[in-house]
C-alpha atoms as a PDB file:
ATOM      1  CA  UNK A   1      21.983  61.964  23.703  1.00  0.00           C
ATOM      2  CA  UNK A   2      18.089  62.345  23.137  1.00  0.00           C
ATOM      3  CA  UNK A   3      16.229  63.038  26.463  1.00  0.00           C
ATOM      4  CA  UNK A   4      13.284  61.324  26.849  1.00  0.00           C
ATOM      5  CA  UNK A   5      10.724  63.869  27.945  1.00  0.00           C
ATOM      6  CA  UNK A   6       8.633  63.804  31.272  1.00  0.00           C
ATOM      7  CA  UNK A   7       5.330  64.427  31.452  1.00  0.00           C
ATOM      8  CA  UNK A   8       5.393  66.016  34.745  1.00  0.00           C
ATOM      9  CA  UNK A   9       3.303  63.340  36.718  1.00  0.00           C
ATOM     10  CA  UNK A  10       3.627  61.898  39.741  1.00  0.00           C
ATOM     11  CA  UNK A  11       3.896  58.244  39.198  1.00  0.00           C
ATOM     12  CA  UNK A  12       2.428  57.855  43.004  1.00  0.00           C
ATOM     13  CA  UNK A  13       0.026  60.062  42.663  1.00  0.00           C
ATOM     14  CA  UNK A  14      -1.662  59.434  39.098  1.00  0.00           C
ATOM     15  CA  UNK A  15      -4.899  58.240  38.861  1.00  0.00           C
ATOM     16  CA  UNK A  16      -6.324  55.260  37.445  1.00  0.00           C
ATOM     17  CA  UNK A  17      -9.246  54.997  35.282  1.00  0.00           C
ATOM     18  CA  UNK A  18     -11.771  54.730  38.269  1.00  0.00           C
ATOM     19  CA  UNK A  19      -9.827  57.965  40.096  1.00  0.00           C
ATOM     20  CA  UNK A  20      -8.399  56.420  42.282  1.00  0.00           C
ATOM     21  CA  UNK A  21      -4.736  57.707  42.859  1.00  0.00           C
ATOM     22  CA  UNK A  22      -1.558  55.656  43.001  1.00  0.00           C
ATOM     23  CA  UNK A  23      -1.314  56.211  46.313  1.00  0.00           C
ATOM     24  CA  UNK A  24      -5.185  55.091  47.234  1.00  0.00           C
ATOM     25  CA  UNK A  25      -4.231  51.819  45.327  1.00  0.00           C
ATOM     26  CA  UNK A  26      -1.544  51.283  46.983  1.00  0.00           C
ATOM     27  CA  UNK A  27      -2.681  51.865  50.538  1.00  0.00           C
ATOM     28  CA  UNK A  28      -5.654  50.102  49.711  1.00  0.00           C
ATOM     29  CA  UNK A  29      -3.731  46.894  48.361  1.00  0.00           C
ATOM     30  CA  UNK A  30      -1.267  46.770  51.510  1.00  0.00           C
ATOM     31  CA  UNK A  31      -4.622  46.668  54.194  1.00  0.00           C
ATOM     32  CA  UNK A  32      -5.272  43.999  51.803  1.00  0.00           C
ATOM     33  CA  UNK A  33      -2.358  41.713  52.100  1.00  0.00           C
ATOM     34  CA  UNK A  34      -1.527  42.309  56.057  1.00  0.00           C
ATOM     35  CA  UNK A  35      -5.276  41.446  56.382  1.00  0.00           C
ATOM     36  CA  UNK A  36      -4.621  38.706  54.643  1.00  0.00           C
ATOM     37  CA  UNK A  37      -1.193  37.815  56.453  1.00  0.00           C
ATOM     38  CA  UNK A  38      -2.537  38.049  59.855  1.00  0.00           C
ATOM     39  CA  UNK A  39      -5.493  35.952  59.025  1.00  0.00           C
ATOM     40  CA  UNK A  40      -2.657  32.898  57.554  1.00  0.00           C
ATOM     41  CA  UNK A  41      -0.694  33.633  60.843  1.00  0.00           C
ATOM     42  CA  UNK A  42      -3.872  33.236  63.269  1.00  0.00           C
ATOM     43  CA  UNK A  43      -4.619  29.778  61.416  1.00  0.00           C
ATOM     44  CA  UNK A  44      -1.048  28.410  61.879  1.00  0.00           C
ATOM     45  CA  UNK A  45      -0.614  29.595  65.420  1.00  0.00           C
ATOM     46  CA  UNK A  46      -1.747  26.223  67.222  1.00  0.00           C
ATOM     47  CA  UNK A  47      -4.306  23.871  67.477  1.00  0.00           C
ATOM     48  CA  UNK A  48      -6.949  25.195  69.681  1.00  0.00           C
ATOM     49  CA  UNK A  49      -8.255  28.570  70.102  1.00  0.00           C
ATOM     50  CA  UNK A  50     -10.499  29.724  73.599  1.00  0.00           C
ATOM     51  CA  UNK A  51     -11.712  32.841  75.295  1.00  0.00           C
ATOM     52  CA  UNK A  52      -9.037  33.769  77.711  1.00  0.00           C
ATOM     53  CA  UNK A  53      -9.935  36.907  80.140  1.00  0.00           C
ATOM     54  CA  UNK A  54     -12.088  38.496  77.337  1.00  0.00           C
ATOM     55  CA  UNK A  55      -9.122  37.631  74.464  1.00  0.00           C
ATOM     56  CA  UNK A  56      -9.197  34.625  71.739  1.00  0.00           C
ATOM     57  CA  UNK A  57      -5.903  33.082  72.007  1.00  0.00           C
ATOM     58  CA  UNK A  58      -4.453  30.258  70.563  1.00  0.00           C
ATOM     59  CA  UNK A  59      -2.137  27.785  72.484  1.00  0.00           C
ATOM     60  CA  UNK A  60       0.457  26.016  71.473  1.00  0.00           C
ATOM     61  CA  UNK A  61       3.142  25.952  73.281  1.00  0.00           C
ATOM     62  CA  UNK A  62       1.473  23.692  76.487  1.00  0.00           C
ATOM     63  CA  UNK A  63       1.377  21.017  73.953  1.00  0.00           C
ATOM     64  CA  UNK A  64       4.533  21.204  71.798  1.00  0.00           C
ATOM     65  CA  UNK A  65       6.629  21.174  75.567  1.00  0.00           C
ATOM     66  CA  UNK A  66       9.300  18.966  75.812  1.00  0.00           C
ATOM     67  CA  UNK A  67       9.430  17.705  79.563  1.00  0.00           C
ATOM     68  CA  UNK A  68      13.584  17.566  79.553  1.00  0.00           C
ATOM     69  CA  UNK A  69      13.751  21.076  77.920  1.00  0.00           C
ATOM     70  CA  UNK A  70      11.039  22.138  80.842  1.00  0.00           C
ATOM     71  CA  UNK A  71      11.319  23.944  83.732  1.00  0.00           C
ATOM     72  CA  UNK A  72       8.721  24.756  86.421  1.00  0.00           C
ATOM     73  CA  UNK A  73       9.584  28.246  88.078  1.00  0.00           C
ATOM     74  CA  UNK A  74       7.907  28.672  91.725  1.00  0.00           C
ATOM     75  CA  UNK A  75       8.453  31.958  92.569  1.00  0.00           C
ATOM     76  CA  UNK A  76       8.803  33.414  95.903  1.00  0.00           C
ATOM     77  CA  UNK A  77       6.363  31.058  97.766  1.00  0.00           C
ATOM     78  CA  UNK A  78       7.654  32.403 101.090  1.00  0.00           C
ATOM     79  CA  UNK A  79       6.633  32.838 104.550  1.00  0.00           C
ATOM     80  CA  UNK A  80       6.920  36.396 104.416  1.00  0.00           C
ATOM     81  CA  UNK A  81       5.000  36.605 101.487  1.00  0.00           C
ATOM     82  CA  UNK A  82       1.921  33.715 102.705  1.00  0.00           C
ATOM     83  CA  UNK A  83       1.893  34.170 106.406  1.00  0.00           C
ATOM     84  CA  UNK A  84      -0.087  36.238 108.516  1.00  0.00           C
ATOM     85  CA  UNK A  85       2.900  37.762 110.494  1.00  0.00           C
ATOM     86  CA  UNK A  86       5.384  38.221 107.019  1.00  0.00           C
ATOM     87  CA  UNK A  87       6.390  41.565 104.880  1.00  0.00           C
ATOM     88  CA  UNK A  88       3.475  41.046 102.655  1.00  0.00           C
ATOM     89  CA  UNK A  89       0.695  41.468 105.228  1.00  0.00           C
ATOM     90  CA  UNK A  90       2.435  44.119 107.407  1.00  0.00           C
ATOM     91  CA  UNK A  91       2.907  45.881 104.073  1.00  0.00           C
ATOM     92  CA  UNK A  92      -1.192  45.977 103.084  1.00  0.00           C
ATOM     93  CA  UNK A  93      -1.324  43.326 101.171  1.00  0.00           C
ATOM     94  CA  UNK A  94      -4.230  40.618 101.292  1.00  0.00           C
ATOM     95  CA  UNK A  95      -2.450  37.663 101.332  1.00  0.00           C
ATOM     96  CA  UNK A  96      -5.702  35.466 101.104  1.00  0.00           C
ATOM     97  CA  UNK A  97      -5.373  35.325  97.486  1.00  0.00           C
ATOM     98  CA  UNK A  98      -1.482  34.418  97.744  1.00  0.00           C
ATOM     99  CA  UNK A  99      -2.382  31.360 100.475  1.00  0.00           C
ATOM    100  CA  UNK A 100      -4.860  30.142  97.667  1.00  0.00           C
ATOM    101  CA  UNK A 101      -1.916  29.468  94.920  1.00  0.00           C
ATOM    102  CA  UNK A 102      -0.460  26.923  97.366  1.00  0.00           C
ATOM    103  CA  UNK A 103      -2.386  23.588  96.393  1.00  0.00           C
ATOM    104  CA  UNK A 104      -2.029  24.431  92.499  1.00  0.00           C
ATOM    105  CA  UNK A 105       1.484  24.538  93.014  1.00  0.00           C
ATOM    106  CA  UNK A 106       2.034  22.003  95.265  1.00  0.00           C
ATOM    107  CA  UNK A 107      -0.330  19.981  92.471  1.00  0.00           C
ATOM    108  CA  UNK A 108       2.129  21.279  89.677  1.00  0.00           C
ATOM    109  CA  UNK A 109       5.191  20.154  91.630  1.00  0.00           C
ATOM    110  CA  UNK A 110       4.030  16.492  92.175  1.00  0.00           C
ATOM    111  CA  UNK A 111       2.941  16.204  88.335  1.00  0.00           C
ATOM    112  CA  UNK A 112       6.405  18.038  87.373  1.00  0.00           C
ATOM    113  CA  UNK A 113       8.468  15.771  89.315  1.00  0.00           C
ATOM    114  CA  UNK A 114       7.438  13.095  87.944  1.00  0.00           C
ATOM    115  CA  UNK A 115       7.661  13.665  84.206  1.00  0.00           C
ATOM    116  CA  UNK A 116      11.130  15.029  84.561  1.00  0.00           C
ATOM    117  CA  UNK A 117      11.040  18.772  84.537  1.00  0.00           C
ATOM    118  CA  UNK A 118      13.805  20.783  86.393  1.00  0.00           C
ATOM    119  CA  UNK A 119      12.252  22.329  89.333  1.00  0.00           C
ATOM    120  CA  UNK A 120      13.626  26.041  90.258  1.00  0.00           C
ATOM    121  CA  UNK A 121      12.101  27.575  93.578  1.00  0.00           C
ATOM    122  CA  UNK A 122      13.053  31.223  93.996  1.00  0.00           C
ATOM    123  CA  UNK A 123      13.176  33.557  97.197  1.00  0.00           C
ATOM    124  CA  UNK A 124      13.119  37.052  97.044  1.00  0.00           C
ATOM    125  CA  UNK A 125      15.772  38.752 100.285  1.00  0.00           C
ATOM    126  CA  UNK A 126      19.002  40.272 101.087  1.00  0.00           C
ATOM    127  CA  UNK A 127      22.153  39.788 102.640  1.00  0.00           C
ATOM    128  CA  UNK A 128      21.914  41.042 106.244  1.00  0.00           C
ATOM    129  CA  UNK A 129      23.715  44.399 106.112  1.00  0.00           C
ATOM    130  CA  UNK A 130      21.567  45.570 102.946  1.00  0.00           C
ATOM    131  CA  UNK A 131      24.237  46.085 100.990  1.00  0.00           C
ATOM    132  CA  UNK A 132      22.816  44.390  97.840  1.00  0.00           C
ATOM    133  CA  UNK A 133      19.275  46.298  98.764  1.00  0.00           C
ATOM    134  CA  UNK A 134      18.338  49.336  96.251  1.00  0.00           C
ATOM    135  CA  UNK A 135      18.079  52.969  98.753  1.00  0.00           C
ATOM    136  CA  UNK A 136      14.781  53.327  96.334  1.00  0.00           C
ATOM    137  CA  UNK A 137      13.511  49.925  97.100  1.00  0.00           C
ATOM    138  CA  UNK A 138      14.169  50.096 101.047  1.00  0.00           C
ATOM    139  CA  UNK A 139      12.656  53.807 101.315  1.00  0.00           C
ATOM    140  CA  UNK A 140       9.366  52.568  99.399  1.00  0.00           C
ATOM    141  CA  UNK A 141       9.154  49.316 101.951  1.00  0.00           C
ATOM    142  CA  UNK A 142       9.358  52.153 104.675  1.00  0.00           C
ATOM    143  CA  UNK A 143       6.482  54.083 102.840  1.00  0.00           C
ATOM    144  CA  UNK A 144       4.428  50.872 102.607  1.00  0.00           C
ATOM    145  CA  UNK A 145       5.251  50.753 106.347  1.00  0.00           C
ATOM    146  CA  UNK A 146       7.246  46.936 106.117  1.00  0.00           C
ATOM    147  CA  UNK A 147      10.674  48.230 105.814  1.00  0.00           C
ATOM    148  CA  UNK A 148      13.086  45.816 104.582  1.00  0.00           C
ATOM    149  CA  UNK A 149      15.675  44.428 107.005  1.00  0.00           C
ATOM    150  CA  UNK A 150      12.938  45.418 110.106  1.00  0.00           C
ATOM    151  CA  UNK A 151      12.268  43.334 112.686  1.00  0.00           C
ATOM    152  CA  UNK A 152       9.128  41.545 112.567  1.00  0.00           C
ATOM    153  CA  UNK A 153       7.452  38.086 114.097  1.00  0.00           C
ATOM    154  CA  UNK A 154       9.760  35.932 111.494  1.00  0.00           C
ATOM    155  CA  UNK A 155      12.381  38.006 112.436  1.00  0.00           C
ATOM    156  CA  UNK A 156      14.373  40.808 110.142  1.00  0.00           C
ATOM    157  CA  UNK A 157      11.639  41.525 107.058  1.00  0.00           C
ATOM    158  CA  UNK A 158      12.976  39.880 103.727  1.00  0.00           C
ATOM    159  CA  UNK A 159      16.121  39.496 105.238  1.00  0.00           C
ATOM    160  CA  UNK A 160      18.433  35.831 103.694  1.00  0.00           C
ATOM    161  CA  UNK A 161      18.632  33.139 106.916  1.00  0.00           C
ATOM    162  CA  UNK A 162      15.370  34.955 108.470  1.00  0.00           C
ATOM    163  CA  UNK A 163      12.670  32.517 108.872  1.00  0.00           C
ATOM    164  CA  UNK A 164      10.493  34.625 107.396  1.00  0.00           C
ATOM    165  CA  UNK A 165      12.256  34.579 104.267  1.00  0.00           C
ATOM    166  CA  UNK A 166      12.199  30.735 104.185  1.00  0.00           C
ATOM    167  CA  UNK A 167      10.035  28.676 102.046  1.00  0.00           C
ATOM    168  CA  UNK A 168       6.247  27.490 103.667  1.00  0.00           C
ATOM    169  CA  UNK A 169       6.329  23.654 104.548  1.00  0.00           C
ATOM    170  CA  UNK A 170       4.137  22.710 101.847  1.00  0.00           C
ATOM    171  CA  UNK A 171       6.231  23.671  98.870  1.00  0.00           C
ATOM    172  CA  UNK A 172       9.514  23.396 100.721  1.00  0.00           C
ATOM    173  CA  UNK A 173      11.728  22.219  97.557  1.00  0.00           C
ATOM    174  CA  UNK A 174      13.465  18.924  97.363  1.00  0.00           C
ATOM    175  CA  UNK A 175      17.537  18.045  97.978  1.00  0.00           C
ATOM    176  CA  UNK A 176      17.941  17.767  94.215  1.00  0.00           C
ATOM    177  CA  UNK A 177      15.970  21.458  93.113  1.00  0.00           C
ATOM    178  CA  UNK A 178      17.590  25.057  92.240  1.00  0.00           C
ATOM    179  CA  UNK A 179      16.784  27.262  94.404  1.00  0.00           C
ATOM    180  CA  UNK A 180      17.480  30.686  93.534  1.00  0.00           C
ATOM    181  CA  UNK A 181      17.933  33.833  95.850  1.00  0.00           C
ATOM    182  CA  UNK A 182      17.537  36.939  94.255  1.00  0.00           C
ATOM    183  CA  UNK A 183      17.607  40.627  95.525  1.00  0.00           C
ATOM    184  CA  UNK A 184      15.422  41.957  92.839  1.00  0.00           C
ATOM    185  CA  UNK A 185      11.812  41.160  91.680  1.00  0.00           C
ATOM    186  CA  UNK A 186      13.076  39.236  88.226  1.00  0.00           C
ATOM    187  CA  UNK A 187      14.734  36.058  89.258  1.00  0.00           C
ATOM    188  CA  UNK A 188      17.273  36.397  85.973  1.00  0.00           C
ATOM    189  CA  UNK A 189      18.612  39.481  87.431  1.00  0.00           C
ATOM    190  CA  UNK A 190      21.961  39.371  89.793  1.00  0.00           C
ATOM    191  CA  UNK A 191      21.479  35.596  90.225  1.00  0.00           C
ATOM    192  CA  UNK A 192      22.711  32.366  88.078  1.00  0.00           C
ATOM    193  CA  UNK A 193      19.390  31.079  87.016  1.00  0.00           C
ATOM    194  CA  UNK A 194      20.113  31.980  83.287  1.00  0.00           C
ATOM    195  CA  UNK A 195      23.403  30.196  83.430  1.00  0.00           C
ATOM    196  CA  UNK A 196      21.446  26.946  85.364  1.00  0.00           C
ATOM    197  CA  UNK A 197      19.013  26.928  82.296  1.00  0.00           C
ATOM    198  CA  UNK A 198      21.395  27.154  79.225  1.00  0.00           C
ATOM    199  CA  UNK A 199      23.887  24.111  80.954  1.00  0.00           C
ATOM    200  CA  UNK A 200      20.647  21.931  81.109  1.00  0.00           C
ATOM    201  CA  UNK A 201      19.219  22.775  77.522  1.00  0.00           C
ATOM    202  CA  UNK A 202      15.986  24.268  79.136  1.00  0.00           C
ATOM    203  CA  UNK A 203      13.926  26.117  76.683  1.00  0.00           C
ATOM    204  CA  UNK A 204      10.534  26.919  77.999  1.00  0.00           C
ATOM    205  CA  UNK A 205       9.743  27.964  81.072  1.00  0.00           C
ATOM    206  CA  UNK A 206       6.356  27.339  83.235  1.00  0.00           C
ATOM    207  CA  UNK A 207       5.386  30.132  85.807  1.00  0.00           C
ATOM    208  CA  UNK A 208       4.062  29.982  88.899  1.00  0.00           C
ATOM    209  CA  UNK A 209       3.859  32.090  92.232  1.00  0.00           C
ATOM    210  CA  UNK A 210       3.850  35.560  93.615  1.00  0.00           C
ATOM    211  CA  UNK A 211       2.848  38.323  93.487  1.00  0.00           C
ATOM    212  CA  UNK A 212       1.861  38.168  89.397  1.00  0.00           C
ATOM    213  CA  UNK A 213       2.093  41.597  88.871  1.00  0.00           C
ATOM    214  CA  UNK A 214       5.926  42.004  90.402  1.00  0.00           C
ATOM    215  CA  UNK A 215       8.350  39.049  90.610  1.00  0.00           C
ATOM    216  CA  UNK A 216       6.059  36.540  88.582  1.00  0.00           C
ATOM    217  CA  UNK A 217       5.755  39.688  85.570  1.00  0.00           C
ATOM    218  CA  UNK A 218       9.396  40.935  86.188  1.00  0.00           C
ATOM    219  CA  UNK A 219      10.692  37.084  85.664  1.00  0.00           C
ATOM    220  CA  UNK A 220       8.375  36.728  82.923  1.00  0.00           C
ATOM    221  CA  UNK A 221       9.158  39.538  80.999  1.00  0.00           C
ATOM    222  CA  UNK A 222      13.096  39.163  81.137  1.00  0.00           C
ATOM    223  CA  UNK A 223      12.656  35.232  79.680  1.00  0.00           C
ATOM    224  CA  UNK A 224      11.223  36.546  76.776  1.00  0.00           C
ATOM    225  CA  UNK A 225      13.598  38.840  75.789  1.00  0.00           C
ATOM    226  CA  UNK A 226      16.047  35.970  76.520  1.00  0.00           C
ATOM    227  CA  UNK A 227      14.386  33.666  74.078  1.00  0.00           C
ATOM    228  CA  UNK A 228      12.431  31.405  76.275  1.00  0.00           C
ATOM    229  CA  UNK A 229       9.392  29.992  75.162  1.00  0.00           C
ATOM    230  CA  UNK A 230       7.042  31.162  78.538  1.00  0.00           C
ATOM    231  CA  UNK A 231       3.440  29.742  79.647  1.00  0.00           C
ATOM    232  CA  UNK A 232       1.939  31.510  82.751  1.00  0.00           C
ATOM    233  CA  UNK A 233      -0.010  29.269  85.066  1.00  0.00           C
ATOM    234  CA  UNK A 234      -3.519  31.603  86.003  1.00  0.00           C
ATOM    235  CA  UNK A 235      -4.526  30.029  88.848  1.00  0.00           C
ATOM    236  CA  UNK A 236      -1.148  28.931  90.457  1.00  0.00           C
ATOM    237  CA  UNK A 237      -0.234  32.550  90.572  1.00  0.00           C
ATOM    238  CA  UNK A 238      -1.847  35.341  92.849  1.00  0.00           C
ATOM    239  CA  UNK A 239      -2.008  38.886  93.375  1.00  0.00           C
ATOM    240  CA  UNK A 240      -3.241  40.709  96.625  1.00  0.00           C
ATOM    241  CA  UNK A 241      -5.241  42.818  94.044  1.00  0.00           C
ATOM    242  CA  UNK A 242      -7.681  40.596  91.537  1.00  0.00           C
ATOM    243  CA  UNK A 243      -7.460  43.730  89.152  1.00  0.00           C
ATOM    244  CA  UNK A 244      -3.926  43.678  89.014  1.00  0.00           C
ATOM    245  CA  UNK A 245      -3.819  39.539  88.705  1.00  0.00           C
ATOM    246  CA  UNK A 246      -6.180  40.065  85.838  1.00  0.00           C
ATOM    247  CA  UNK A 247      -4.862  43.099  84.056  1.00  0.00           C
ATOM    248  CA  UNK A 248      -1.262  41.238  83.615  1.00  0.00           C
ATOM    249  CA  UNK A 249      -2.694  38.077  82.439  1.00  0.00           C
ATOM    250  CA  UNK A 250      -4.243  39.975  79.597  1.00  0.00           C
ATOM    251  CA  UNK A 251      -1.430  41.619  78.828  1.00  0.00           C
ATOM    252  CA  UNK A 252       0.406  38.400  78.138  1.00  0.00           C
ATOM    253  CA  UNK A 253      -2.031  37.362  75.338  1.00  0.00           C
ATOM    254  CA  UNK A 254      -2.060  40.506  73.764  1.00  0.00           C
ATOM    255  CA  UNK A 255      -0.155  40.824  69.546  1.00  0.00           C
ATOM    256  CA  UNK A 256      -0.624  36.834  69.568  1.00  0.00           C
ATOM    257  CA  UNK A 257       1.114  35.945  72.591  1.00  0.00           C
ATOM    258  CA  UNK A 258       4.023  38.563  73.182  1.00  0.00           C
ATOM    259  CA  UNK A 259       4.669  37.539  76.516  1.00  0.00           C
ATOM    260  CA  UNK A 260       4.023  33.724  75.885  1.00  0.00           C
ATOM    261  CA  UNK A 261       0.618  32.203  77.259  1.00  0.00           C
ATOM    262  CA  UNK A 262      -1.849  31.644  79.755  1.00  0.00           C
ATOM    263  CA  UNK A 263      -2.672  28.167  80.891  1.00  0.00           C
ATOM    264  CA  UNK A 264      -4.204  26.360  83.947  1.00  0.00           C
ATOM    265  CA  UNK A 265      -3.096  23.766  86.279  1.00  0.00           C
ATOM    266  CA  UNK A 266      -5.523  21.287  85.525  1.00  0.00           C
ATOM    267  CA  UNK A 267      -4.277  21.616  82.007  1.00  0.00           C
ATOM    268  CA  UNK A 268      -0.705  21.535  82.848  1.00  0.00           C
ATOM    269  CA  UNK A 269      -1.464  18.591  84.747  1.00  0.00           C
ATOM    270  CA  UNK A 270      -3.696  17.010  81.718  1.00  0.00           C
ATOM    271  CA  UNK A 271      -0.598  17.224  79.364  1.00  0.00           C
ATOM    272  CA  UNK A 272       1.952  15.766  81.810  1.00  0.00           C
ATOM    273  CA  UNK A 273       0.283  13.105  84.027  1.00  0.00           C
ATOM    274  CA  UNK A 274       0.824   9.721  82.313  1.00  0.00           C
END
């Protein structure tokens, strides 16, 4: 059989009339179409586009929200996170800041009622002997000096049945809501909430709460690897630090959107009040 003979080029790197290589073309050409890709995916994102804590985004998902397929998440809108004498305050925290994301929720709640979303309060505490309490987790409360399961004003610090770890009066949650106790920070992990959601078809999730950077970013982050379609409420969640409030809501808009999106209560409230 006749062999065909090479001319010893490399068909990535030859060049082309202008001099460019193969290779040049080729990088040059794939810049090219992802520019060209991300542009198309920008347009079909959603319908509105807004500065968002120095960020363009582009929203969606506020819109497109089913009410039946809904569910508002308040997260840990305790006593020993909002009161003067709870964990959070002995612990450092400036809870001024936390007491402020009471009236947007309470707002969201009345407004989510009403147009039929499931309404899921969560509470942050363990069982009494600590058993279900992580030795890392109860020697950092020590170092923070609030140790967990010490007695305080509201009695034992983040400790179930304590009425510290109860609910403040104005978003105490109705017969008919979930109300989820968790040990951890993410309310998906050792609890039932996932379960809850899937029997009731629920597919995106609003957030609300405390603190943003730990349970409300720990809850947030597990949804979205679990497939639910997230939007983070700004001003209906609180830090004790502005910087760290701020620094997590950017990171939600970042790679268009990977940990959902950022609305705000009057906009939540907008799309659902009749």
């Amino acid at each position: 059989m006749a062999r065909r003979k090479l001319d010893g080029s490399n068909p990535v790197t030859n060049t082309s009339k202008d001099g460019s290589t193969r290779r040049e073309m080729l990088v040059h050409g794939s810049k090219v179409a992802a520019g060209l890709g991300i542009a198309a995916l920008l347009d079909n994102l959603g319908t509105f586009t807004r500065k968002s804590y120095g960020m363009e985004r582009t929203t969606n998902l506020l819109d497109s929200l089913t009410p039946a397929r809904t569910a508002l998440l308040v997260i840990d809108m305790q006593r020993d996170f909002l009161l003067p004498e709870g964990y959070a305050a002995q612990a450092g925290l400036d809870i001024a800041p936390l007491v402020a994301a009471i009236r947007p929720i309470e707002k969201l709640l009345a407004v989510g009622r009403k147009a039929g979303l499931l309404i899921v309060h969560t509470r942050e505490g363990h069982v009494p002997d600590l058993s279900d309490c992580p030795p890392y987790k109860l020697e950092r409360s020590r170092r923070a000096g609030a140790e967990i399961g010490s007695k305080g004003p509201l009695g034992r610090l983040l400790v179930r049945g304590e009425p510290g770890h109860d609910f403040v009066e104005a978003l105490r949650p109705l017969e008919r809501e979930i109300v989820i106790d968790k040990p951890g920070y993410s309310a998906f992990v050792h609890t039932g909430l996932q379960q809850m959601l899937t029997k009731r078809g629920i597919e995106t999730l609003i957030l609300t709460g405390v603190t943003t950077e730990v349970c409300v970013s720990s809850t947030l982050r597990t949804a979205i690897d679990l497939g639910y379609r997230c939007i983070t409420v700004s001003d209906a969640c609180a830090s004790g630090n502005p910087d760290l409030h701020k620094a997590v809501l950017a990171m939600i808009g970042v790679e268009g959107g990977i940990f959902g999106e950022i609305t705000t209560t009057a906009e939540v409230i907008e799309r659902l009040a009749p």
